[in-house]
Protein backbone atom coordinates (compact mmCIF):
# COMPACT_ATOMS: atom_id res chain seq x y z
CA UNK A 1 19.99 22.20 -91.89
CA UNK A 2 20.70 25.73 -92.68
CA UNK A 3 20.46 28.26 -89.77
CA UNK A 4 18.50 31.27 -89.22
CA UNK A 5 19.65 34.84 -89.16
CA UNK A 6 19.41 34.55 -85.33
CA UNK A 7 21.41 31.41 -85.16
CA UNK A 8 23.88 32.38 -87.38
CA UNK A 9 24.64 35.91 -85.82
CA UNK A 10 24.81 34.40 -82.43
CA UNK A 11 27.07 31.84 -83.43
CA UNK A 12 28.89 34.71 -84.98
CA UNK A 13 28.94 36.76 -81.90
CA UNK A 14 29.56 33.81 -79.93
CA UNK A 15 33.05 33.46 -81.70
CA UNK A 16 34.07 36.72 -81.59
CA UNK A 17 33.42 37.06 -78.03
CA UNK A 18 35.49 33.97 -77.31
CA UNK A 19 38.50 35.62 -79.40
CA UNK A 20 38.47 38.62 -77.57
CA UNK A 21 37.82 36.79 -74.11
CA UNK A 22 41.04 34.96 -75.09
CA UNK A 23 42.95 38.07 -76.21
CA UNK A 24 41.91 39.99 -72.99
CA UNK A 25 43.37 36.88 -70.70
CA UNK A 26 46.35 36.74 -72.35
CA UNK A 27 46.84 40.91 -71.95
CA UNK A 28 46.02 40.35 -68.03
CA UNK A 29 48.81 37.78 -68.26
CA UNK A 30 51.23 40.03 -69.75
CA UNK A 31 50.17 42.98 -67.52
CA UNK A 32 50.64 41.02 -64.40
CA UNK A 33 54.61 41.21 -65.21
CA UNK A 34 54.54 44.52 -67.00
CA UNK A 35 52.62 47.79 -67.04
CA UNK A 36 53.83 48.27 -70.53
CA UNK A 37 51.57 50.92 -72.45
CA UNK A 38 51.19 49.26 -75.42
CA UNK A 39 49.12 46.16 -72.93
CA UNK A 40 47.07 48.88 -71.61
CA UNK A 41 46.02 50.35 -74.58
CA UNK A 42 45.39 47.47 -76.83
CA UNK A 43 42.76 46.32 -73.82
CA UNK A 44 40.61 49.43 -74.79
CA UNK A 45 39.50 47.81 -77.90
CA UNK A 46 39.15 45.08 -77.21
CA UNK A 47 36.44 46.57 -74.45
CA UNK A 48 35.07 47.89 -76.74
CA UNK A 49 34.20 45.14 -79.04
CA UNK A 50 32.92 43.03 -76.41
CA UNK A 51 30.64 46.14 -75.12
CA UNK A 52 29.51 46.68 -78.77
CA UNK A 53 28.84 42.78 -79.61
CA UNK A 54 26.59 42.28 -76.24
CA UNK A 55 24.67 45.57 -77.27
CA UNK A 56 23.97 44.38 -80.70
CA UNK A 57 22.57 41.02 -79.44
CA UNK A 58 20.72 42.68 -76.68
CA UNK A 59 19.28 45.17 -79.27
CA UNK A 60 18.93 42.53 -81.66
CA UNK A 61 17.14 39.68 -79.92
């Protein structure tokens, strides 16, 4: 059964937000040894994307 445009950017968002849930536990992990800049910074992003995704499916639905 094909899905709808709902169902398909859900499951969409749904992945993405699980990558960049991952990606953020694995920066805490690192930061929690080191306060390195480069840790710090690359968690702005992915912020970011996670802000923008909810917004879009908030907006969307």
């Amino acid at each position: 059964m094909a899905l709808t445009d709902i169902q398909l950017f859900t499951a969409c968002m749904d992945f993405t937000l699980h990558h960049t849930h991952e990606s953020e536990q694995q920066t805490f992990k690192e930061l929690e040894t080191t306060g390195a800049t480069r840790l710090v910074n690359g968690l702005a992003p992915l912020r970011l994307q996670r802000a923008r995704s909810c917004c879009r499916h908030v907006l969307d639905v």
